[in-house]
N, C-alpha and C. Protein backbone atom coordinates (compact mmCIF):
# COMPACT_ATOMS: atom_id res chain seq x y z
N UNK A 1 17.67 -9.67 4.33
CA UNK A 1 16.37 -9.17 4.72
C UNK A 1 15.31 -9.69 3.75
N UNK A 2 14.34 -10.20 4.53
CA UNK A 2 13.40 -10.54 3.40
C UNK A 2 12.24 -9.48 3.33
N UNK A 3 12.36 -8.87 3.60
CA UNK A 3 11.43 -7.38 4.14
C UNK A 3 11.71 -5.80 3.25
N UNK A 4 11.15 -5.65 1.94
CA UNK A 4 11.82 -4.56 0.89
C UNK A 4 11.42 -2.98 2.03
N UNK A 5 12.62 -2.39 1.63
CA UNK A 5 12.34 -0.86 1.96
C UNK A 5 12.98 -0.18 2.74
N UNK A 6 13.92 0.55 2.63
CA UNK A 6 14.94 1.38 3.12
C UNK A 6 14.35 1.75 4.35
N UNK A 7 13.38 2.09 5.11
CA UNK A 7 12.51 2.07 6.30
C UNK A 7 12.98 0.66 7.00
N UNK A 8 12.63 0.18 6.48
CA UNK A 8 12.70 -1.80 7.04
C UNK A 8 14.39 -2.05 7.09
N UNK A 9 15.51 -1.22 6.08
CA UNK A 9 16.84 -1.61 6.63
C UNK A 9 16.99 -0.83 7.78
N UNK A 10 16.58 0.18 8.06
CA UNK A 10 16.98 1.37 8.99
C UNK A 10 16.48 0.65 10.33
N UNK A 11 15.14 -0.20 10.27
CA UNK A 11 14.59 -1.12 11.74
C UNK A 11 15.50 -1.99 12.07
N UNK A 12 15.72 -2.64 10.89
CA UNK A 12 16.59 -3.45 11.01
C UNK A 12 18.09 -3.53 11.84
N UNK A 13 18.51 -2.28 11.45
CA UNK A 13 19.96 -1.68 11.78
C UNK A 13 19.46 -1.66 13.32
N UNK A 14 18.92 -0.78 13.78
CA UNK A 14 18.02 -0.38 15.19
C UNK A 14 17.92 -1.50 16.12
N UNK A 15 17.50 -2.45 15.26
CA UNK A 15 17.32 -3.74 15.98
C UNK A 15 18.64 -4.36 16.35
N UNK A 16 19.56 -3.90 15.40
CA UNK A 16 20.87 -5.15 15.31
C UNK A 16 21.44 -3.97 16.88
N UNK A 17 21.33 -2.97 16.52
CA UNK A 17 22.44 -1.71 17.42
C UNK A 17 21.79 -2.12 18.97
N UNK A 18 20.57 -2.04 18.88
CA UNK A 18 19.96 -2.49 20.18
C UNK A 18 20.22 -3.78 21.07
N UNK A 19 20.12 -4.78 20.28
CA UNK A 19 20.80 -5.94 20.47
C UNK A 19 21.84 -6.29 21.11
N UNK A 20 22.78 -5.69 20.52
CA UNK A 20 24.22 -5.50 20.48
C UNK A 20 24.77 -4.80 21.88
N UNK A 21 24.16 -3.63 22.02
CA UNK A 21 24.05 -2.77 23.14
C UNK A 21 23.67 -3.64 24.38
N UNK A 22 22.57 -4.53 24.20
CA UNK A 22 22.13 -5.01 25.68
C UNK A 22 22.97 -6.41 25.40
N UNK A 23 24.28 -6.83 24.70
CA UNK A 23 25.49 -7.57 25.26
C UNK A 23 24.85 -8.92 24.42
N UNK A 24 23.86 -8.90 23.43
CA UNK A 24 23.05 -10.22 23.22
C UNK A 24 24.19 -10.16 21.92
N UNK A 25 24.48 -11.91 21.89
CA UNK A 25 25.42 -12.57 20.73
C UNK A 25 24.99 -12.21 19.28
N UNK A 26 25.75 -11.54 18.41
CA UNK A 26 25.85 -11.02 16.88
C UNK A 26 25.14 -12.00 16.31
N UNK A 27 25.82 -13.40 16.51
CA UNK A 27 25.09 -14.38 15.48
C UNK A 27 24.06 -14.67 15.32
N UNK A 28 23.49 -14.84 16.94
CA UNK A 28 21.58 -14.80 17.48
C UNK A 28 21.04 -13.57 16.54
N UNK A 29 21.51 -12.79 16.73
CA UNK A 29 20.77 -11.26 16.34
C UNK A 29 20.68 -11.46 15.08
N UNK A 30 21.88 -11.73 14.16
CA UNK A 30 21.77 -11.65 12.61
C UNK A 30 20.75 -12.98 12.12
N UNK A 31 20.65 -13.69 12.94
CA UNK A 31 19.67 -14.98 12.49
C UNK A 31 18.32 -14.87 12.72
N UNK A 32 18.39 -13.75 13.61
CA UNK A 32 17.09 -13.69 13.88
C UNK A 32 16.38 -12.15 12.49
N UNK A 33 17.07 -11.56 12.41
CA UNK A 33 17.01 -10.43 11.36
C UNK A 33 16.83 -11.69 10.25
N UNK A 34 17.38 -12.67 9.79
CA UNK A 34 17.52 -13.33 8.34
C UNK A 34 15.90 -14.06 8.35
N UNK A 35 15.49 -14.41 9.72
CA UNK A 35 14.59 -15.42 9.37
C UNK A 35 13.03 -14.32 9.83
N UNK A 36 13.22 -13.28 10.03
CA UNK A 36 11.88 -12.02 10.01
C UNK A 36 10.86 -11.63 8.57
N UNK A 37 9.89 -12.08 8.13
CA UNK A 37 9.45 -12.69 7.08
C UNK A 37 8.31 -10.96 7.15
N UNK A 38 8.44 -10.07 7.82
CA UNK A 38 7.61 -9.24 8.06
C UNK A 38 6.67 -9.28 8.65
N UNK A 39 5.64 -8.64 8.78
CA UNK A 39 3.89 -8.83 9.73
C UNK A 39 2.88 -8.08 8.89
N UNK A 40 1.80 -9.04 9.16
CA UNK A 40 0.54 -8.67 8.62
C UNK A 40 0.46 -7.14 8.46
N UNK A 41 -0.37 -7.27 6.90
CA UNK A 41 -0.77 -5.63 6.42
C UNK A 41 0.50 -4.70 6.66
N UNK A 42 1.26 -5.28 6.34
CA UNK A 42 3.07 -4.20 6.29
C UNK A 42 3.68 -4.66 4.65
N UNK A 43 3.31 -3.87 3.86
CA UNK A 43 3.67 -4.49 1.63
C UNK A 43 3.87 -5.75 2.71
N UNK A 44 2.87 -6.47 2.87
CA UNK A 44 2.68 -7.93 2.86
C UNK A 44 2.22 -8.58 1.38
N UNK A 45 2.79 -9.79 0.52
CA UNK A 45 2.37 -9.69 -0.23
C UNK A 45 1.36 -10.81 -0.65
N UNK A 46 -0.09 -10.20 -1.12
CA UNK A 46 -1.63 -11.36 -1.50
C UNK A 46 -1.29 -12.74 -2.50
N UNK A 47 -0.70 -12.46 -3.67
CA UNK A 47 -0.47 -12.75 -4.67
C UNK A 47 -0.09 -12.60 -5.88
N UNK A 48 0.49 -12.84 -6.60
CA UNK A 48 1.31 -13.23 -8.19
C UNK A 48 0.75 -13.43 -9.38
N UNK A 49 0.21 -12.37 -10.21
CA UNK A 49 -0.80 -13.14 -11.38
C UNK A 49 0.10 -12.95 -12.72
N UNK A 50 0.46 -13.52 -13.22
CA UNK A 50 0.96 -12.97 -14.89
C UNK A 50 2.38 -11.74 -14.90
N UNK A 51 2.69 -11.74 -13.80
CA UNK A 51 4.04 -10.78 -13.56
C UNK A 51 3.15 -10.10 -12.93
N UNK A 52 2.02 -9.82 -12.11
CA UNK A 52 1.62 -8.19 -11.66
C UNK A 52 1.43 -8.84 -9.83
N UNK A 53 2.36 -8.53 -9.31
CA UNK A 53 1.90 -8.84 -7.60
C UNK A 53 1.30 -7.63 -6.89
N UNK A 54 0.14 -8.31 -6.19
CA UNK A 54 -0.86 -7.30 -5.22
C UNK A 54 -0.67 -7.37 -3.88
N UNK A 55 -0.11 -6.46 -3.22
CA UNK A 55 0.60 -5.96 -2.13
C UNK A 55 -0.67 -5.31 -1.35
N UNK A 56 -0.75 -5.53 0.06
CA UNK A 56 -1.24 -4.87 0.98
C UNK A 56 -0.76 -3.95 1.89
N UNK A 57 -1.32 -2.83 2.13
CA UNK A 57 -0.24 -2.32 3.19
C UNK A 57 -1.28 -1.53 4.21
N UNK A 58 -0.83 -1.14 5.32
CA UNK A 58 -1.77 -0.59 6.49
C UNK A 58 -1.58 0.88 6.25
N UNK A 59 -0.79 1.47 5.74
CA UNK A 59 -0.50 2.39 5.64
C UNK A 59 -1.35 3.20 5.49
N UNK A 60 -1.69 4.48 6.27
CA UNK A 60 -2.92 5.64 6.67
C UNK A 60 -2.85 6.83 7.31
N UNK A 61 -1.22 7.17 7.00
CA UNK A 61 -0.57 8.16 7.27
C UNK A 61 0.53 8.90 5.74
N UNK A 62 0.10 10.02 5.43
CA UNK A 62 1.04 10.49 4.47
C UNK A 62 2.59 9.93 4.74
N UNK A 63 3.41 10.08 5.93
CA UNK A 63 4.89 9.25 5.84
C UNK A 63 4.88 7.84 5.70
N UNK A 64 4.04 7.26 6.58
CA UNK A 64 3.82 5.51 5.78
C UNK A 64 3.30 5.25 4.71
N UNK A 65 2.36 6.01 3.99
CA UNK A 65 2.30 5.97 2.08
C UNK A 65 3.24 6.29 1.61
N UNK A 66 4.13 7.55 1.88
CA UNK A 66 5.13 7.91 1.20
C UNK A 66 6.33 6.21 1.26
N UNK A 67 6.41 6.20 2.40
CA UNK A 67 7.77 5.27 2.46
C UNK A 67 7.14 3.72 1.49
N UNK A 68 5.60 3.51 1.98
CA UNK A 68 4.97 2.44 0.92
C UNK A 68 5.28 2.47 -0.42
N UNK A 69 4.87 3.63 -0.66
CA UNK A 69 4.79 4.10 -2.63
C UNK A 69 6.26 3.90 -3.02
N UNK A 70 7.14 4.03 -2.57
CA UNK A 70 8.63 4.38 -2.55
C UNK A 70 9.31 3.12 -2.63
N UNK A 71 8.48 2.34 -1.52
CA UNK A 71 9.54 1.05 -1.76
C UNK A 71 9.01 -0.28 -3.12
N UNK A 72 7.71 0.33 -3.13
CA UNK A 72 6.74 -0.22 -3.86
C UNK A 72 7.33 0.10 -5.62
N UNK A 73 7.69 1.51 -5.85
CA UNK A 73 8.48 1.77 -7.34
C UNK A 73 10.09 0.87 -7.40
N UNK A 74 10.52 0.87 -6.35
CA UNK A 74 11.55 0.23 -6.02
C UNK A 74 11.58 -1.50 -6.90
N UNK A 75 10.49 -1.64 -6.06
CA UNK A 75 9.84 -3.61 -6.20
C UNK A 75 9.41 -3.59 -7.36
N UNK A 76 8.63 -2.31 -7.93
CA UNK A 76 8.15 -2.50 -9.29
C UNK A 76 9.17 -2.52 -10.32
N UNK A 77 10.53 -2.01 -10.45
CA UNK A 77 11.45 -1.87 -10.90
C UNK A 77 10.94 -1.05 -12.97
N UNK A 78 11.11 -1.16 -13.36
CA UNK A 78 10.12 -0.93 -14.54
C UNK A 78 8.57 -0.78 -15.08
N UNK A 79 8.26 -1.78 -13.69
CA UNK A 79 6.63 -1.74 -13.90
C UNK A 79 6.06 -0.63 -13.24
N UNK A 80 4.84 -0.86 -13.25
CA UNK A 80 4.15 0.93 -12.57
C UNK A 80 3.66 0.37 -11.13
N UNK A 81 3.74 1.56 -10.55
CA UNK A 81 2.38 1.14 -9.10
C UNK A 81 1.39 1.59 -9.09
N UNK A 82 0.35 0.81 -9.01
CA UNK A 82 -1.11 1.09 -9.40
C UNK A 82 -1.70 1.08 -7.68
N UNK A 83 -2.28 2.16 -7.13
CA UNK A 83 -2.23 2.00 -5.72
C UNK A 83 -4.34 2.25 -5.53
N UNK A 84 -4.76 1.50 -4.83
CA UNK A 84 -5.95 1.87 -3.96
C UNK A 84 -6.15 2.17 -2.82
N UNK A 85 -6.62 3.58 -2.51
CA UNK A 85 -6.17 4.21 -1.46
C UNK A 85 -7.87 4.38 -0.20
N UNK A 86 -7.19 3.97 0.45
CA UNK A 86 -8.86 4.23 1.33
C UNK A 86 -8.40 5.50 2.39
N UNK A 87 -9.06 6.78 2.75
CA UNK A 87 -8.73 7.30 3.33
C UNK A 87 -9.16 6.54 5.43
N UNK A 88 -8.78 6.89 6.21
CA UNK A 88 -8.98 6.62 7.61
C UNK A 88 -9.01 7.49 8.65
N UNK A 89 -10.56 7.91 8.98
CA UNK A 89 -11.00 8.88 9.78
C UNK A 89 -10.97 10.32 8.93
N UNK A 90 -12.24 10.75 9.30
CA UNK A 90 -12.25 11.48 8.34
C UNK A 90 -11.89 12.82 9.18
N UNK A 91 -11.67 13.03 10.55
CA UNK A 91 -10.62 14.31 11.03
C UNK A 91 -8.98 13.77 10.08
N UNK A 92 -8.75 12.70 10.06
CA UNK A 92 -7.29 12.89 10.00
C UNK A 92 -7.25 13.08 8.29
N UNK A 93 -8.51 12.42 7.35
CA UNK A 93 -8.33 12.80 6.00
C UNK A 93 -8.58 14.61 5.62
N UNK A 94 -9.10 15.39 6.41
CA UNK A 94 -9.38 16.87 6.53
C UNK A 94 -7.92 17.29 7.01
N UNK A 95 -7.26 17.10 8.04
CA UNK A 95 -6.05 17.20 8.81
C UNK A 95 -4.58 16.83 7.60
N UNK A 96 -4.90 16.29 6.82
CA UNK A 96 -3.25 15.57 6.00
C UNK A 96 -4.14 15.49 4.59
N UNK A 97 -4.98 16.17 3.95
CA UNK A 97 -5.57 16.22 2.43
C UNK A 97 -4.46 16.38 1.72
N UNK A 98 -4.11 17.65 1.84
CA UNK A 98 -2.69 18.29 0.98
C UNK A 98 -1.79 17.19 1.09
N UNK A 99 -1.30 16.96 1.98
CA UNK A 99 -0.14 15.67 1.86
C UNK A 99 -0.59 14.24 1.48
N UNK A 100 -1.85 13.52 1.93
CA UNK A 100 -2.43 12.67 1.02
C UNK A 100 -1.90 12.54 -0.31
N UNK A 101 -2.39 13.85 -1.15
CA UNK A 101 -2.70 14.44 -2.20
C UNK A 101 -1.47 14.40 -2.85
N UNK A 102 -0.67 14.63 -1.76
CA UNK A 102 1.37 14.96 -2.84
C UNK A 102 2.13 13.53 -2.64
N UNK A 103 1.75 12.80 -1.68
CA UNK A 103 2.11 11.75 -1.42
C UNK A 103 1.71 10.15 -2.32
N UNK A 104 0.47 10.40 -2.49
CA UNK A 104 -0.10 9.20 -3.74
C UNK A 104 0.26 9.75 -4.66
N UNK A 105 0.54 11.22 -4.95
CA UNK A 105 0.74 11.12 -6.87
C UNK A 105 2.12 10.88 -6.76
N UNK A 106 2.98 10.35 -5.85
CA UNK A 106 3.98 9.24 -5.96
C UNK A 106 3.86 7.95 -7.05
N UNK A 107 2.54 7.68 -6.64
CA UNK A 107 1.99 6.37 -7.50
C UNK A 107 1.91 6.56 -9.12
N UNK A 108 1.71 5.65 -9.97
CA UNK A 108 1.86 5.70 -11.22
C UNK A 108 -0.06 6.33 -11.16
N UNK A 109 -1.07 5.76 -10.58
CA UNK A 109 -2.11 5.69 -10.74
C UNK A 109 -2.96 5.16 -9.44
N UNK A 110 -3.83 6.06 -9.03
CA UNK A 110 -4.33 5.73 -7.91
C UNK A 110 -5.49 6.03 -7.85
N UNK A 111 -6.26 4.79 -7.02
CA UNK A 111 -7.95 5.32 -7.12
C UNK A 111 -8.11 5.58 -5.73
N UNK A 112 -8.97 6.33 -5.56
CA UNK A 112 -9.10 7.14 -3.85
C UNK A 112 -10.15 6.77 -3.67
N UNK A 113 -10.16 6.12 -2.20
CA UNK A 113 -11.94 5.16 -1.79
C UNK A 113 -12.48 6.48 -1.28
N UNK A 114 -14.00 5.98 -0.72
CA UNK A 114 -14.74 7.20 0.51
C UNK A 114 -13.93 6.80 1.77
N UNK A 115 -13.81 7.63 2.09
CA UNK A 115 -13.71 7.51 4.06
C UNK A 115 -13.77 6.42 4.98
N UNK A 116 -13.04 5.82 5.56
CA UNK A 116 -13.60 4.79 5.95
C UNK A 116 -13.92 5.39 7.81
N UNK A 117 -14.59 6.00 8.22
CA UNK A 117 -15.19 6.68 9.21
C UNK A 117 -14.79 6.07 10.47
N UNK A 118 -14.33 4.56 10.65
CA UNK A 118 -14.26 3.92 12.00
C UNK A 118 -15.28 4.31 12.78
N UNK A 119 -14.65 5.04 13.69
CA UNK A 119 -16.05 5.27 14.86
C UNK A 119 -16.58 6.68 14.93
N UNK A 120 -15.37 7.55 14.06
CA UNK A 120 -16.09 8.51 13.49
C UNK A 120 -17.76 9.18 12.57
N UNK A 121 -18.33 10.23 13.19
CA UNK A 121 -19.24 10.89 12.16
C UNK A 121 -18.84 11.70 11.14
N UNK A 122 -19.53 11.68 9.77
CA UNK A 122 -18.58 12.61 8.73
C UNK A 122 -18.57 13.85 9.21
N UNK A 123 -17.59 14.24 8.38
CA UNK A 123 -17.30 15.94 8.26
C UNK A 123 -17.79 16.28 7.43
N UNK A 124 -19.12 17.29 7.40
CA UNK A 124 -19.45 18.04 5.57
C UNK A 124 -18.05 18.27 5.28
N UNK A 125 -18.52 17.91 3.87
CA UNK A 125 -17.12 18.35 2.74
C UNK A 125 -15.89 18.06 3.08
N UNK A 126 -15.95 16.49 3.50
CA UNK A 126 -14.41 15.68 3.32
C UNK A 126 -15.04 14.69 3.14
N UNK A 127 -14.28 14.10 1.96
CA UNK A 127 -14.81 12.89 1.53
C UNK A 127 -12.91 12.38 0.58
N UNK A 128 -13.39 11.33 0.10
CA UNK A 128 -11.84 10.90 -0.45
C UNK A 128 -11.99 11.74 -1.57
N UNK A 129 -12.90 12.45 -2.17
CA UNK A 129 -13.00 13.81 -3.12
C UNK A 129 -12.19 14.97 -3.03
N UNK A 130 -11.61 14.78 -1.12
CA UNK A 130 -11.29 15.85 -1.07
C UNK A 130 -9.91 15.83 -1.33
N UNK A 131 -9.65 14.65 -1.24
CA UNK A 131 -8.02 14.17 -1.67
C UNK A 131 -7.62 14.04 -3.27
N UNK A 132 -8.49 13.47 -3.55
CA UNK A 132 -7.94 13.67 -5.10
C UNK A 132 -8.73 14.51 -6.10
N UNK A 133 -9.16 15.47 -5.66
CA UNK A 133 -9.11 16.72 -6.99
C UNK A 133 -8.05 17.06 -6.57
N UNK A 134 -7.12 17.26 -5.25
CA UNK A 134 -6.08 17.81 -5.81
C UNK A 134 -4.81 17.26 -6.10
N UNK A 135 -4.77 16.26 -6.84
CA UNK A 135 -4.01 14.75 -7.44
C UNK A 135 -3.92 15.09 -8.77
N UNK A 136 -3.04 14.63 -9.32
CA UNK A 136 -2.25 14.68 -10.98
C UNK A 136 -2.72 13.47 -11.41
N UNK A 137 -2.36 12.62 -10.74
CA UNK A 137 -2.54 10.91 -11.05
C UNK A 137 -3.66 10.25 -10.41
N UNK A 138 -4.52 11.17 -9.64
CA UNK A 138 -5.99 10.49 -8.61
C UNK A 138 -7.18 10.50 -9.37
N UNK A 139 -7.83 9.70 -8.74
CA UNK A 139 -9.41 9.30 -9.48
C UNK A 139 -9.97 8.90 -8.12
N UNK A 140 -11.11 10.00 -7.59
CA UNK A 140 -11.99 9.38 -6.48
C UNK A 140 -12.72 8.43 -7.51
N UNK A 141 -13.04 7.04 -6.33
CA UNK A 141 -13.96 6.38 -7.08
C UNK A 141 -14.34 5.26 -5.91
N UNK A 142 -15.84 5.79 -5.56
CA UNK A 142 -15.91 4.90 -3.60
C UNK A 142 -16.64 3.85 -4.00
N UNK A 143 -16.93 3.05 -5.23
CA UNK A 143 -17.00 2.16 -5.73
C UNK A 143 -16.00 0.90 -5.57
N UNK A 144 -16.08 0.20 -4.01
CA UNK A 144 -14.66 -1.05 -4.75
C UNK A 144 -15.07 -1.63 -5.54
N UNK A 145 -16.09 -2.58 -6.63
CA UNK A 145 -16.31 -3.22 -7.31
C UNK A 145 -15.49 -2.53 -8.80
N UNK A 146 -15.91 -1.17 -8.73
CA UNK A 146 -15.36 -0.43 -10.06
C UNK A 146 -13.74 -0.27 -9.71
N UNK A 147 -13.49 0.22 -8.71
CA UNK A 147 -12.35 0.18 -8.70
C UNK A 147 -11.16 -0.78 -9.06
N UNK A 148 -11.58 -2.26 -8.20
CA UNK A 148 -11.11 -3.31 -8.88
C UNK A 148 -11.03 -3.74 -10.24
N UNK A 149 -12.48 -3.16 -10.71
CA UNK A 149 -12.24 -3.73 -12.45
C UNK A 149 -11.20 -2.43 -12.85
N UNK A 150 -11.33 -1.44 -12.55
CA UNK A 150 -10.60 -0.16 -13.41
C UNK A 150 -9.02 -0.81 -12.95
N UNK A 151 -8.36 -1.24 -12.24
CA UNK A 151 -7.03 -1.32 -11.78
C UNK A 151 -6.45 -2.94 -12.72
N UNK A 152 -7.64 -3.49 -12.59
CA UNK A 152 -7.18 -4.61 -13.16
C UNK A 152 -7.25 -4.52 -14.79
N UNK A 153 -8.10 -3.79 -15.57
CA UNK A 153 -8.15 -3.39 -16.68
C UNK A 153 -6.75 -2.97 -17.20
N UNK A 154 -6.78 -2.12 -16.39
CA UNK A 154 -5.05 -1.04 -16.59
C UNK A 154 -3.59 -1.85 -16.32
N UNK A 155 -3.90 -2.98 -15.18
CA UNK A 155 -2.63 -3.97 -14.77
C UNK A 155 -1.86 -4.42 -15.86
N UNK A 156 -0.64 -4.50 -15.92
CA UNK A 156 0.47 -5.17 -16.85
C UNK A 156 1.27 -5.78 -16.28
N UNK A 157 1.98 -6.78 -16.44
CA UNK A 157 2.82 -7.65 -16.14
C UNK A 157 4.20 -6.77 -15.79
N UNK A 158 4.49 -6.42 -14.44
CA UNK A 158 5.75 -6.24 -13.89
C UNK A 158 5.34 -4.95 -13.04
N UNK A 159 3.63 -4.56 -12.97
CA UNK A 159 3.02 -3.61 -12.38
C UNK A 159 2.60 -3.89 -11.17
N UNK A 160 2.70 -3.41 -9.77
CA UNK A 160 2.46 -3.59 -8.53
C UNK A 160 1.02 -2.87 -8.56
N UNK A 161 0.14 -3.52 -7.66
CA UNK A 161 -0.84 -2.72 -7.12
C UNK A 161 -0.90 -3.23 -5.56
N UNK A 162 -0.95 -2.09 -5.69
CA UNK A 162 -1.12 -1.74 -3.94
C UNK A 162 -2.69 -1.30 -3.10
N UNK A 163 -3.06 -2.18 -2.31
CA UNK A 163 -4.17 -1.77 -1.57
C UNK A 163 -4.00 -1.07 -0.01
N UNK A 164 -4.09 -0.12 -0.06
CA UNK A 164 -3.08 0.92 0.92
C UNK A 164 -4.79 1.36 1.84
N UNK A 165 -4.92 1.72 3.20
CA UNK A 165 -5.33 2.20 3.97
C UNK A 165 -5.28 1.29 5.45
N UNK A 166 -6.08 1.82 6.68
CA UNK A 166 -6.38 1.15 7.79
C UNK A 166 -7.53 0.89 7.86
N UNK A 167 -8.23 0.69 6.93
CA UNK A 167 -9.68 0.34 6.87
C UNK A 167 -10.00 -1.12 6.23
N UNK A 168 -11.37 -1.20 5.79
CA UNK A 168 -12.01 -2.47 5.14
C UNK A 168 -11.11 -2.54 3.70
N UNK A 169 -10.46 -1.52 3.36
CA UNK A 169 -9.76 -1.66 1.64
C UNK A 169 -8.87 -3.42 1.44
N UNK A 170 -8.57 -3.61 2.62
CA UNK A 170 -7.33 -4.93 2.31
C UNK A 170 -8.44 -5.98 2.06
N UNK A 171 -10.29 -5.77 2.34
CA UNK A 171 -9.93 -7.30 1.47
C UNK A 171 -10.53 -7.31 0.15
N UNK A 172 -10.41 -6.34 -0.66
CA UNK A 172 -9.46 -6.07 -2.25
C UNK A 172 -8.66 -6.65 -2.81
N UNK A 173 -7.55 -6.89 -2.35
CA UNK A 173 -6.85 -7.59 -1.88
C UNK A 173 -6.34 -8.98 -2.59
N UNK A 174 -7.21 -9.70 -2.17
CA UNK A 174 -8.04 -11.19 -2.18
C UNK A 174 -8.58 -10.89 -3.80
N UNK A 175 -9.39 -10.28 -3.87
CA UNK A 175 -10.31 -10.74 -4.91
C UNK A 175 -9.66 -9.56 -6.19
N UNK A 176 -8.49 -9.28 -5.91
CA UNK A 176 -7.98 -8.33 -7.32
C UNK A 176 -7.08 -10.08 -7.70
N UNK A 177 -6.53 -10.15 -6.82
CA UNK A 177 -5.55 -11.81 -7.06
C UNK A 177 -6.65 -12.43 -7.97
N UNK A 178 -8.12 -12.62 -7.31
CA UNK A 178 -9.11 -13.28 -8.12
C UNK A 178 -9.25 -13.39 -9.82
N UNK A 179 -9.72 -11.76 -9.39
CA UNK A 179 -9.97 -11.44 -10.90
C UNK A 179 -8.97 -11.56 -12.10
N UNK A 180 -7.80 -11.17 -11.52
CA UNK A 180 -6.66 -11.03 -12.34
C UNK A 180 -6.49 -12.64 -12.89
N UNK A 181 -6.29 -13.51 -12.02
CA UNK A 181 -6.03 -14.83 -12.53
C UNK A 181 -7.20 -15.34 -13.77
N UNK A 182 -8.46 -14.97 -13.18
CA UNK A 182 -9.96 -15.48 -14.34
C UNK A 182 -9.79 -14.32 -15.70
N UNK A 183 -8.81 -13.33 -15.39
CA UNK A 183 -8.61 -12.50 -16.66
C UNK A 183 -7.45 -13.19 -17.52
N UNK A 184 -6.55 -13.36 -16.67
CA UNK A 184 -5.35 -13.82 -17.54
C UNK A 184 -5.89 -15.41 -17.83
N UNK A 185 -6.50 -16.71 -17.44
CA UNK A 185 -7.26 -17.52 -17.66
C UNK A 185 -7.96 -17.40 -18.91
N UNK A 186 -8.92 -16.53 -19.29
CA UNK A 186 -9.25 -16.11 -20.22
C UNK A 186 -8.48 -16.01 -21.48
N UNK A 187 -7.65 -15.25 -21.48
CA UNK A 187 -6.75 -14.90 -22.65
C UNK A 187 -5.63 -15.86 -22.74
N UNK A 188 -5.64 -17.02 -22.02
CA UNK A 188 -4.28 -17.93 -22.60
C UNK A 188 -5.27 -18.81 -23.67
């Protein structure tokens, strides 16, 4: 599998059982599982700077952060996960706060964007504020410019950061790869 995450073996399996079931040849099936490289915004990964890789993920549901953050400590193996979190729709960030909330302080360190509203109007008093005051490890901060410098400040070599929501957050993304390279550039 070239695809990390106990979620992704379990599809996998699903896929092979399904397969199998509708009479299609083992070998087709397993070749086709070997050569599945994943899909866009799924811990797809941006880039590689100095040991620290920046991972994207669509993830905008407390069980798809959870299973993200999870496979993400996994990949980090020793290093930390440094996650940026954009919330999506602000009924469903009012609707899943509490679990938001228990689900990122999975992460070593996480900054919580504003709302990203889609086609939604706000809700008084939900904002990504409302997600992380009640966080151990959260920092609202609807600043991406600050955010990026604060994550990359903190980055270490064997540390994942993760740009996690269904919103505008992934293209972060891009320009954390940026910065990180003109930082580590700097200091050689």
């Amino acid at each position: 599998m070239h695809v990390p995450g106990h979620h992704n073996l379990l599809n996998a399996a699903a896929a092979l059982t399904a397969g199998l079931l509708l009479g299609l040849p083992t070998a087709q099936l397993l070749e086709g599982l070997s050569i599945f490289r994943g899909t866009g915004r799924r811990f797809e990964l941006k880039g590689q700077v100095h040991g620290i890789r920046v991972i994207d993920d669509y993830g905008h549901h407390p069980t798809e952060i959870e299973a993200t953050i999870r496979t993400a400590s996994r990949y980090a193996s020793d290093g930390r996960v440094l996650v940026i979190f954009q919330p999506h729709r602000y009924s469903r960030t009012r609707a899943f706060a509490k679990e938001f909330s228990r689900t990122l302080d999975l992460a070593d360190q996480c900054w919580v964007l504003e709302v990203y509203g889609s086609s939604e109007k706000p809700i008084p008093g939900v904002s990504g504020l409302t997600i992380s005051t009640a966080m151990k490890r959260g920092k609202f901060e609807p600043n991406f410019l600050t955010a990026i410098e604060e994550v990359v400040a903190v980055a270490k070599p064997g540390d994942v950061i993760l740009t996690l929501g269904a919103g505008d957050v992934s293209s972060l993304a891009p320009v954390i790869v940026e910065v990180l390279s003109k930082k580590f550039q700097l200091n050689s």
